[in-house]
N, C-alpha and C. Protein backbone atom coordinates (compact mmCIF):
# COMPACT_ATOMS: atom_id res chain seq x y z
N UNK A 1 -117.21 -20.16 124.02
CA UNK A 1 -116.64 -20.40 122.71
C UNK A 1 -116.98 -21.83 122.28
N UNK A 2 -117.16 -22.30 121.30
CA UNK A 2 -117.88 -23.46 120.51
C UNK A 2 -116.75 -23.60 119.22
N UNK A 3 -116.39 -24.39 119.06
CA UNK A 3 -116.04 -24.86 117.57
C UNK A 3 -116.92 -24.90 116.35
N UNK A 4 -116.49 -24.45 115.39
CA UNK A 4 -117.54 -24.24 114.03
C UNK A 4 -117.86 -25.60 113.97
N UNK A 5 -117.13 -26.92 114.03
CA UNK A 5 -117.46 -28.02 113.18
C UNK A 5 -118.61 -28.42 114.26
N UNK A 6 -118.62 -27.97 115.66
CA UNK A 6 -119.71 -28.47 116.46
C UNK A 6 -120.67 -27.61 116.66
N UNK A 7 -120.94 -26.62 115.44
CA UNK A 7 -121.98 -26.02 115.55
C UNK A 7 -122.72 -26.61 114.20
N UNK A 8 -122.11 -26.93 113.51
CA UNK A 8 -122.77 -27.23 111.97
C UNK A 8 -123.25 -28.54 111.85
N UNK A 9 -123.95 -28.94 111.17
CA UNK A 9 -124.91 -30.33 110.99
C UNK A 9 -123.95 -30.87 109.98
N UNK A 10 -123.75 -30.10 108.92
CA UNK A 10 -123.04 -30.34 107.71
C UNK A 10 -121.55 -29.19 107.36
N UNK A 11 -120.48 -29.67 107.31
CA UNK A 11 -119.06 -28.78 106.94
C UNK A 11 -118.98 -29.79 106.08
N UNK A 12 -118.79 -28.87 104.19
CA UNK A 12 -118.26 -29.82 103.22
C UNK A 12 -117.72 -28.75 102.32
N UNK A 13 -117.42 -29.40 101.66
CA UNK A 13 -116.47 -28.30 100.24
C UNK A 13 -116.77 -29.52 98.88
N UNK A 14 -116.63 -28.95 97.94
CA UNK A 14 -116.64 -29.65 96.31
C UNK A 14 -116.08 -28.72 95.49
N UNK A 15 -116.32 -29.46 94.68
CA UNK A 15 -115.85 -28.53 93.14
C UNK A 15 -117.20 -27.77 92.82
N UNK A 16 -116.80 -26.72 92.02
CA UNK A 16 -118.05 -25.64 91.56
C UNK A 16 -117.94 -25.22 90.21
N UNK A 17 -117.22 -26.20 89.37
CA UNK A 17 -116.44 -26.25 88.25
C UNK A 17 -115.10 -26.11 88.07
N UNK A 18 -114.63 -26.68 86.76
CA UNK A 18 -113.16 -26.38 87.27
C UNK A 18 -112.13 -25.60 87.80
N UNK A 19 -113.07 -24.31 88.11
CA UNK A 19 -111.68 -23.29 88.49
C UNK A 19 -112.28 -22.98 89.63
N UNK A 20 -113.27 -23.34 90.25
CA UNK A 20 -113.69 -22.93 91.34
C UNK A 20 -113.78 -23.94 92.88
N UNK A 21 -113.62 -23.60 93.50
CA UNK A 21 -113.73 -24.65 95.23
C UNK A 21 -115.12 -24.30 95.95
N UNK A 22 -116.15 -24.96 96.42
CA UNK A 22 -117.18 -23.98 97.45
C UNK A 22 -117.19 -24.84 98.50
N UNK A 23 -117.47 -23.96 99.90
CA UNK A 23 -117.55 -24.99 100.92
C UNK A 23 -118.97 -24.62 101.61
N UNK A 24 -119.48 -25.29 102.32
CA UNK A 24 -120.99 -25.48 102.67
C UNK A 24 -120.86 -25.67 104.09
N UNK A 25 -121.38 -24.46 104.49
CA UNK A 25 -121.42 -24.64 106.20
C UNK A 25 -122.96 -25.15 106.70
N UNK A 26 -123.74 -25.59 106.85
CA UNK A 26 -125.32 -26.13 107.09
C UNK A 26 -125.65 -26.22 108.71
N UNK A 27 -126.57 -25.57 109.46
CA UNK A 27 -126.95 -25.18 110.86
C UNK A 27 -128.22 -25.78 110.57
N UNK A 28 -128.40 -26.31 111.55
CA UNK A 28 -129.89 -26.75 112.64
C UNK A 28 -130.83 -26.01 113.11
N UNK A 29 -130.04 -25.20 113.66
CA UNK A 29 -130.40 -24.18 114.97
C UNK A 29 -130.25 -22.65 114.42
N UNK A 30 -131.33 -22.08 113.85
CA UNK A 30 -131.45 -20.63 113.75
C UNK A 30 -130.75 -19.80 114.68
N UNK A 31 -130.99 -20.29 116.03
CA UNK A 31 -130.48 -19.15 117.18
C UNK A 31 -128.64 -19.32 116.75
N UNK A 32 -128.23 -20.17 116.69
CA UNK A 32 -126.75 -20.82 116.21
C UNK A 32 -126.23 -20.19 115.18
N UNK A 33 -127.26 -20.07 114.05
CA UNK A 33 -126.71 -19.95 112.69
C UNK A 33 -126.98 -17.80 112.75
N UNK A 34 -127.59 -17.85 113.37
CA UNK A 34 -127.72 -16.12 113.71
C UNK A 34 -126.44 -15.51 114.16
N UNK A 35 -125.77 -16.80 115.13
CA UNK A 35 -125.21 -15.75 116.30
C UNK A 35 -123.43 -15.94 114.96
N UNK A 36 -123.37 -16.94 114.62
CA UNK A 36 -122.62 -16.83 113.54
C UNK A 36 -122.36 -15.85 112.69
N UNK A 37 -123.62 -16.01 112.20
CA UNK A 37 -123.62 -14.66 110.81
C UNK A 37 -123.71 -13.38 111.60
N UNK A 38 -123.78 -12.90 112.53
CA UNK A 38 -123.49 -11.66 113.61
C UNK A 38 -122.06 -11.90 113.84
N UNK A 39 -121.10 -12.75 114.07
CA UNK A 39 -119.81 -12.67 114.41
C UNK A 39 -119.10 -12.08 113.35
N UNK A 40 -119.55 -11.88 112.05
CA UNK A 40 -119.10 -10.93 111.36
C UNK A 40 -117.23 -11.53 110.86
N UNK A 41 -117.14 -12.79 111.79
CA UNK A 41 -115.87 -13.33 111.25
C UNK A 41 -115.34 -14.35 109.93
N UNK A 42 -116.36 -14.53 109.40
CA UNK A 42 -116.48 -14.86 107.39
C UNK A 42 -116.08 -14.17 106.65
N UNK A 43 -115.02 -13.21 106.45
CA UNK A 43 -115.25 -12.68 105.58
C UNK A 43 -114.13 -12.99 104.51
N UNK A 44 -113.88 -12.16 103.26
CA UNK A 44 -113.00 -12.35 102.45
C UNK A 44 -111.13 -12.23 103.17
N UNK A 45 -111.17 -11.58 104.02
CA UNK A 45 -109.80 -11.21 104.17
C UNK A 45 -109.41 -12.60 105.45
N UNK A 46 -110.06 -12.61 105.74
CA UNK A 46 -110.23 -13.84 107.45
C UNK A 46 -110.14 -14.99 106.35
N UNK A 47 -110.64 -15.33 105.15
CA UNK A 47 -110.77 -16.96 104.70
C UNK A 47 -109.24 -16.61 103.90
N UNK A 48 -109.03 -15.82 103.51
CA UNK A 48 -107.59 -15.35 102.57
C UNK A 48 -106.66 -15.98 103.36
N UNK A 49 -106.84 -15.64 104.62
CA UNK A 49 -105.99 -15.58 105.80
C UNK A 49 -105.53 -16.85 106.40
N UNK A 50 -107.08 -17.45 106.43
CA UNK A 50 -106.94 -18.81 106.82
C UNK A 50 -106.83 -19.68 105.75
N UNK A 51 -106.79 -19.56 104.06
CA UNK A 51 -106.41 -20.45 103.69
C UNK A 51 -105.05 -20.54 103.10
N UNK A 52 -104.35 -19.18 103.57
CA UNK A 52 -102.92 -18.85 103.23
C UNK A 52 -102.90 -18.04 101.31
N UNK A 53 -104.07 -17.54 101.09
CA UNK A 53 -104.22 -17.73 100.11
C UNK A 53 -104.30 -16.01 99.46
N UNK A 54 -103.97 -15.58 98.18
CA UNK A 54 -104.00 -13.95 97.77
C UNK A 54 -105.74 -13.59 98.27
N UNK A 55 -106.07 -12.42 98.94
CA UNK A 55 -107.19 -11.74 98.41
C UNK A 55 -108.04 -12.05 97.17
N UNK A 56 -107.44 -12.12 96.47
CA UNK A 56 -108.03 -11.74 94.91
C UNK A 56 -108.92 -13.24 94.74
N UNK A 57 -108.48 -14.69 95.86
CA UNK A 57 -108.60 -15.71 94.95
C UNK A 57 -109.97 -16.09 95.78
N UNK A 58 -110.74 -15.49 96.84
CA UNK A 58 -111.84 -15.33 97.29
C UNK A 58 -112.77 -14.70 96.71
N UNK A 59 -113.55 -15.94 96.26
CA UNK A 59 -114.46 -15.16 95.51
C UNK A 59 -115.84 -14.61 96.60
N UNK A 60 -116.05 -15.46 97.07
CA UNK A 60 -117.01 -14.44 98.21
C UNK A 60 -117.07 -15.55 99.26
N UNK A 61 -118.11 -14.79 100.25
CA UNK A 61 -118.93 -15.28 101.61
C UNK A 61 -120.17 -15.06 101.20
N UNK A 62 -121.33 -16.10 101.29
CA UNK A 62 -122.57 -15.58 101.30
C UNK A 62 -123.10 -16.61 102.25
N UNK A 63 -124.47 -15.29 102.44
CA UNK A 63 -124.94 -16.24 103.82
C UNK A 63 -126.56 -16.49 102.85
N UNK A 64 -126.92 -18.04 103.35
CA UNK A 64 -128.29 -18.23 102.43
C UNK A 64 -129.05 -18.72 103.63
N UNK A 65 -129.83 -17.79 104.38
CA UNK A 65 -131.25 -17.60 105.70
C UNK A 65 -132.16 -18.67 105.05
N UNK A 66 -132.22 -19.12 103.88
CA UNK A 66 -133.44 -19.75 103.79
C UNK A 66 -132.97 -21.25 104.15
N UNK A 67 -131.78 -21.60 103.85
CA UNK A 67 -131.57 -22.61 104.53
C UNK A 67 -130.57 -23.07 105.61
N UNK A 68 -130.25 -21.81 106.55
CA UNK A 68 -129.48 -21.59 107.03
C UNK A 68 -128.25 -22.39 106.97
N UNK A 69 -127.43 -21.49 106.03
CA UNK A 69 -126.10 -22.02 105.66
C UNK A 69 -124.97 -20.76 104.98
N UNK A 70 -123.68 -21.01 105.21
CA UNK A 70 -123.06 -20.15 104.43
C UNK A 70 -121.84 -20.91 103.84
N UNK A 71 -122.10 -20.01 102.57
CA UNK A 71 -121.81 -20.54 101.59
C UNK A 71 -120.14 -19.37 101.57
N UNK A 72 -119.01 -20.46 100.51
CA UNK A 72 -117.67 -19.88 100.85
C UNK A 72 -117.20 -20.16 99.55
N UNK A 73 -116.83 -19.42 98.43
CA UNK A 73 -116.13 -19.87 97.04
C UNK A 73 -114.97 -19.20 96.81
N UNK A 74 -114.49 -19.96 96.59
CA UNK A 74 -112.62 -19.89 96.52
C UNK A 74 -112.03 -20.12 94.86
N UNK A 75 -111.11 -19.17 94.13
CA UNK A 75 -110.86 -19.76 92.43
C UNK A 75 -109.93 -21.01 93.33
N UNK A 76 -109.83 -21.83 92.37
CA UNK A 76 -109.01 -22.99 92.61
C UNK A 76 -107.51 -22.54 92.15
N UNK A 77 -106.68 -23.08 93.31
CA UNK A 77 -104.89 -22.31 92.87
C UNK A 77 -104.39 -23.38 91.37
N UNK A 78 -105.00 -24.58 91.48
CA UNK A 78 -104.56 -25.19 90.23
C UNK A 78 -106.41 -25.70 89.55
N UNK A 79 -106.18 -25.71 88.40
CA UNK A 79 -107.46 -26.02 88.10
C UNK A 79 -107.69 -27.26 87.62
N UNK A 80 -108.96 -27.88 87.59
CA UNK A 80 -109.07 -29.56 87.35
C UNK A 80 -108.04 -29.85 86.26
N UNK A 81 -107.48 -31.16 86.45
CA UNK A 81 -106.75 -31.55 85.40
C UNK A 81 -105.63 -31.12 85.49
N UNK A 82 -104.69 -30.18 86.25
CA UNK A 82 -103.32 -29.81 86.12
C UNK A 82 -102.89 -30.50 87.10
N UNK A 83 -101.54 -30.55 86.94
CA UNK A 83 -100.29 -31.74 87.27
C UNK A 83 -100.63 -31.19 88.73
N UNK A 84 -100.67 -30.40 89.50
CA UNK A 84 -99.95 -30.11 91.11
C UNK A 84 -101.44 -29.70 91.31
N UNK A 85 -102.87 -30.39 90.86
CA UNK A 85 -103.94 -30.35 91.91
C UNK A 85 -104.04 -31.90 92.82
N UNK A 86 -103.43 -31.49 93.99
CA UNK A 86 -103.80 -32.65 95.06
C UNK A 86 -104.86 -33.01 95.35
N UNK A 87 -105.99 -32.26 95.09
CA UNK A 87 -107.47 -32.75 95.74
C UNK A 87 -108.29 -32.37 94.36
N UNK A 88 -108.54 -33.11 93.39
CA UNK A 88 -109.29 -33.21 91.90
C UNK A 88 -111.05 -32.95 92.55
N UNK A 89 -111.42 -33.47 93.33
CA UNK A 89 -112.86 -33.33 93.92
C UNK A 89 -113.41 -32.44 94.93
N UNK A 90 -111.84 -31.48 95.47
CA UNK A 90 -111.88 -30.46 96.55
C UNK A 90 -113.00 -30.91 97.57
N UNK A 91 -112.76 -32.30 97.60
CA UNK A 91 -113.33 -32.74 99.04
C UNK A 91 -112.63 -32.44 100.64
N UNK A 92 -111.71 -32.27 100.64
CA UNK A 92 -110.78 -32.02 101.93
C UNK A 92 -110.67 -30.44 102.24
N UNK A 93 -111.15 -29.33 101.58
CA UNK A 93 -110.79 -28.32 101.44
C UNK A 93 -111.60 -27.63 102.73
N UNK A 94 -112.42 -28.26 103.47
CA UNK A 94 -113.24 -27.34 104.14
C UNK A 94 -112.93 -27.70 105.42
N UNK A 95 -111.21 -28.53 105.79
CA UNK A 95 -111.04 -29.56 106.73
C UNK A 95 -110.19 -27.66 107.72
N UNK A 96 -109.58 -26.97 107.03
CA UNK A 96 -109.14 -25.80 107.96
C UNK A 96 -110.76 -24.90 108.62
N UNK A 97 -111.89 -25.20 108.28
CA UNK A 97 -113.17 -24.63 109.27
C UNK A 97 -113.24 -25.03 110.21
N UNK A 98 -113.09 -26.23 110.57
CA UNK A 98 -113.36 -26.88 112.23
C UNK A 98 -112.82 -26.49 113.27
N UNK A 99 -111.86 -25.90 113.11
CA UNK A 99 -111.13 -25.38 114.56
C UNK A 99 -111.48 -23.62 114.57
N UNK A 100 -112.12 -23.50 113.68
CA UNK A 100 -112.68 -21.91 114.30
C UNK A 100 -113.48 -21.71 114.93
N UNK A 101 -113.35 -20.95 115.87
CA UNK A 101 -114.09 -20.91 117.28
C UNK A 101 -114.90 -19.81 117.61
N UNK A 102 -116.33 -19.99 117.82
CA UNK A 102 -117.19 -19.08 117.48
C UNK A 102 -117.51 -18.33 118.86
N UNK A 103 -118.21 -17.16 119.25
CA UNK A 103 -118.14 -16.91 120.52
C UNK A 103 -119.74 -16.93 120.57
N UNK A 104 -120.60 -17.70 121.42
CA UNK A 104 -122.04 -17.72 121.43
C UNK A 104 -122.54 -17.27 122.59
């Protein structure tokens, strides 16, 4: 078992406009970023899960082979500019990936 954040080169999240969050998983290692996207554990109901958050507000999982990375977009629960968004740059948002533990 391996930790996601010590499999990835790059774990980040941003804004994707205002109503949206994306986070950016980025691999080195093809054999790494394979055995990942085979764990089949990304998906919409698992990130719901882990970010405490409705179904509905996952907008997807995609996996992009050409530069081995997967990609994670979330609607934002408050959107830029409203009173109760704590993170305006959804820089911190991708800080619950690191402790998921991958089986290689």
């Amino acid at each position: 078992m391996a930790k996601l954040y010590d499999l990835t080169v790059t774990c980040r999240s941003k804004n994707a406009g205002p109503f949206m969050c994306t986070m950016d998983l980025f691999f080195d290692n093809v054999e790494v970023y394979n055995k990942v996207k085979a764990s089949n554990i990304f998906t919409k109901v698992f990130v719901a899960d882990l970010y405490e958050m409705p179904l509905k507000n996952v907008y997807g999982v995609f996996y992009v082979d050409d530069c081995m990375a997967i990609k994670i977009s979330l609607y934002k629960e408050y959107i830029v500019g409203d009173y109760n968004n704590r993170d305006v740059f959804n820089c911190m948002q991708h800080i619950p990936l690191y402790d998921i533990e991958i089986a290689l």
